[in-house]
C-alpha atoms as a PDB file:
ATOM      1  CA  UNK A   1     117.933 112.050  54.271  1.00  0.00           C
ATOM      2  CA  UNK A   2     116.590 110.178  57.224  1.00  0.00           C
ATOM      3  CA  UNK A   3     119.716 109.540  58.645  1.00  0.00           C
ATOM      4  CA  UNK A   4     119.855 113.577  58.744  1.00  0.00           C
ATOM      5  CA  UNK A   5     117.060 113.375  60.539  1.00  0.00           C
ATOM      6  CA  UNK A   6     117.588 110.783  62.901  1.00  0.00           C
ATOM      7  CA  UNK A   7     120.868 112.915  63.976  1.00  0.00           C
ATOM      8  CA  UNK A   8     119.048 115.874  64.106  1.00  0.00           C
ATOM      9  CA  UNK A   9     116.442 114.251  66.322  1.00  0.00           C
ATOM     10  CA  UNK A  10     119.279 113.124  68.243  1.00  0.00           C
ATOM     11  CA  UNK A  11     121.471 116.233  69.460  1.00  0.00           C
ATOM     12  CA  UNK A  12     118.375 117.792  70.039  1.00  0.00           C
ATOM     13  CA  UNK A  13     117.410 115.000  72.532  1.00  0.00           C
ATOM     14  CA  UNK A  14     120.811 115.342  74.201  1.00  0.00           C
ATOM     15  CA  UNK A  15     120.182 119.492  74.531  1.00  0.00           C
ATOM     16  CA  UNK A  16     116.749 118.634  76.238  1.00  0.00           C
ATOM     17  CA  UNK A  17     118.273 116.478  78.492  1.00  0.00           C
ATOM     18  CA  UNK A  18     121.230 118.768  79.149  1.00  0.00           C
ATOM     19  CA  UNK A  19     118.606 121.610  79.904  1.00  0.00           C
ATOM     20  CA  UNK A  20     116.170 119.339  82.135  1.00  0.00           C
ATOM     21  CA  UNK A  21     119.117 117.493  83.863  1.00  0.00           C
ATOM     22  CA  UNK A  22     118.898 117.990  88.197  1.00  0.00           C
ATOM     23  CA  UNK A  23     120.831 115.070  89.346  1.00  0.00           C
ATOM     24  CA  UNK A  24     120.002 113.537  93.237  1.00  0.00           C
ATOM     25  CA  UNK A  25     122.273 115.312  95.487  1.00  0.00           C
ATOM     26  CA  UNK A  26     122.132 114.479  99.287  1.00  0.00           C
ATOM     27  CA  UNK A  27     119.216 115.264 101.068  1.00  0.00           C
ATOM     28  CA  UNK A  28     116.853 115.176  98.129  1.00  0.00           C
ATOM     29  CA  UNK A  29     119.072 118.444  96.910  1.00  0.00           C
ATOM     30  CA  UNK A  30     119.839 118.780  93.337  1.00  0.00           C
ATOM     31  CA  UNK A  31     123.130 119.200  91.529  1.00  0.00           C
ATOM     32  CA  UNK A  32     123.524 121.640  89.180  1.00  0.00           C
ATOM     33  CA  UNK A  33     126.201 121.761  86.406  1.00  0.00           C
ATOM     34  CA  UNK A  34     127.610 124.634  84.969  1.00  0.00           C
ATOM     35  CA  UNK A  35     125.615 125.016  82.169  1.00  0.00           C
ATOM     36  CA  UNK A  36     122.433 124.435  84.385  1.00  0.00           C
ATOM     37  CA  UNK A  37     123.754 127.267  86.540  1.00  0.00           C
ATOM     38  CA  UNK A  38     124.424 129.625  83.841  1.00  0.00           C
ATOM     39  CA  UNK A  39     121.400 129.628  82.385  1.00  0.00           C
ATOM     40  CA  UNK A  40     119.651 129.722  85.412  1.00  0.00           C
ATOM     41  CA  UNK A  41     121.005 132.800  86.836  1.00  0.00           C
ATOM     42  CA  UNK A  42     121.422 134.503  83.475  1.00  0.00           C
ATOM     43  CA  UNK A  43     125.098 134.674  83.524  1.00  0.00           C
ATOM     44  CA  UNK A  44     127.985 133.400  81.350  1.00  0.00           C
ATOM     45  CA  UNK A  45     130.400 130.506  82.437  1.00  0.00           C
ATOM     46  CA  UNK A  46     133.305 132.931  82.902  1.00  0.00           C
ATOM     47  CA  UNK A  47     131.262 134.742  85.534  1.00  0.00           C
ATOM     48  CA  UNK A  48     130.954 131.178  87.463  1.00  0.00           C
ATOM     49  CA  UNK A  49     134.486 130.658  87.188  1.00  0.00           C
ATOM     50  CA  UNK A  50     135.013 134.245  88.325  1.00  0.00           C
ATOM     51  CA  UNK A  51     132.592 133.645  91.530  1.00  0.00           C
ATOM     52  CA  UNK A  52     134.236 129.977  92.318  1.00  0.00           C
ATOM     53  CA  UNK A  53     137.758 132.237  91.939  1.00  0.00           C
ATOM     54  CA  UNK A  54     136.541 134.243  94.681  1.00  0.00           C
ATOM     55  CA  UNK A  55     134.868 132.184  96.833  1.00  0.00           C
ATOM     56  CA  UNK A  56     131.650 133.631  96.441  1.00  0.00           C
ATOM     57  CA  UNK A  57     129.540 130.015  95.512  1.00  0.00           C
ATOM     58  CA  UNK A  58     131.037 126.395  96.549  1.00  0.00           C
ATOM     59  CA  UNK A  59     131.023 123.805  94.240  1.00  0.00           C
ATOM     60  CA  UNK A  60     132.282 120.111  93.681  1.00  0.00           C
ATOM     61  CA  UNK A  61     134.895 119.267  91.025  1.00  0.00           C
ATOM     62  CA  UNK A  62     134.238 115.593  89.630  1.00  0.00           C
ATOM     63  CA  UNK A  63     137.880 114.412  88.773  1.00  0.00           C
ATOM     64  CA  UNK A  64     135.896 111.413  86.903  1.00  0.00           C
ATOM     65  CA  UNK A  65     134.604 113.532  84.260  1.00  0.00           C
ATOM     66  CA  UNK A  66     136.052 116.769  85.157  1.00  0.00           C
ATOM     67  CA  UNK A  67     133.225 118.971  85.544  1.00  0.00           C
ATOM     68  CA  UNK A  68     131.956 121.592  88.340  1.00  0.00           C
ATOM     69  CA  UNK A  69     128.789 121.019  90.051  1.00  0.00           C
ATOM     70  CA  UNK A  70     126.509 123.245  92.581  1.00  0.00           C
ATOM     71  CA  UNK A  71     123.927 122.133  95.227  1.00  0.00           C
ATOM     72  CA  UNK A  72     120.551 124.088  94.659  1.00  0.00           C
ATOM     73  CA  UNK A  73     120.487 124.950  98.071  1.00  0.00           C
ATOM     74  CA  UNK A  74     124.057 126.531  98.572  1.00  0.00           C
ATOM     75  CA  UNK A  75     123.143 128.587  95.253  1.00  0.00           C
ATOM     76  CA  UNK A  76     119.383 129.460  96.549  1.00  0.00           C
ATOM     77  CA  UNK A  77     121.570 130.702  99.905  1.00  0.00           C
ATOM     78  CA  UNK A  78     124.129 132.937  97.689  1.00  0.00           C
ATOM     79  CA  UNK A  79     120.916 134.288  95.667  1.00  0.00           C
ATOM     80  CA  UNK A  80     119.893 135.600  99.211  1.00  0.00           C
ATOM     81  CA  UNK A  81     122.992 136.630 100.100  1.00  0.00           C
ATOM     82  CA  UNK A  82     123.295 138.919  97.171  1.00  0.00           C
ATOM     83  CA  UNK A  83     120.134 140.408  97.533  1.00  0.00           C
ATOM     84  CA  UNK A  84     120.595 141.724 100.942  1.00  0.00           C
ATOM     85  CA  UNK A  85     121.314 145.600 100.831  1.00  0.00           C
ATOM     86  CA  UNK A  86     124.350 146.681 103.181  1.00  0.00           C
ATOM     87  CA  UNK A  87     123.538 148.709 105.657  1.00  0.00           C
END
């Protein structure tokens, strides 16, 4: 029973520090991951990999581990950019 625990204790350890994870970027920015980026702008994964598709927000592939990651300040620029009305 408190080997249950222990796991339990665990994964939810690893979810905190999926959720709180900014890595160093250059400049002091942050990276994002997709997960991070999700969650943050209230969207699902599929609509990141439908903006990346498009070219709408850059991002960095790591062939290491295979994942997609997103400098806080390109993403804080595309907010901006969406929320300008056309004229």
């Amino acid at each position: 029973m408190i080997l249950t625990i222990v796991e339990g204790f665990d994964r939810i350890e690893k979810k905190l520090d999926r959720m709180n994870r900014l890595k160093d970027c250059l400049d002091g920015d942050t990276l994002l991951d997709n997960c991070d980026l999700a969650n943050l702008l209230g969207v699902t994964q599929r609509t990141l990999a439908r903006y990346r598709e498009k070219g709408l927000i850059r991002y960095y592939h790591m062939d290491k581990n295979g994942k997609n990651y997103y400098r806080s300040s390109e993403i804080q620029e595309f907010l901006k950019q969406r929320g300008k009305k056309k004229e």
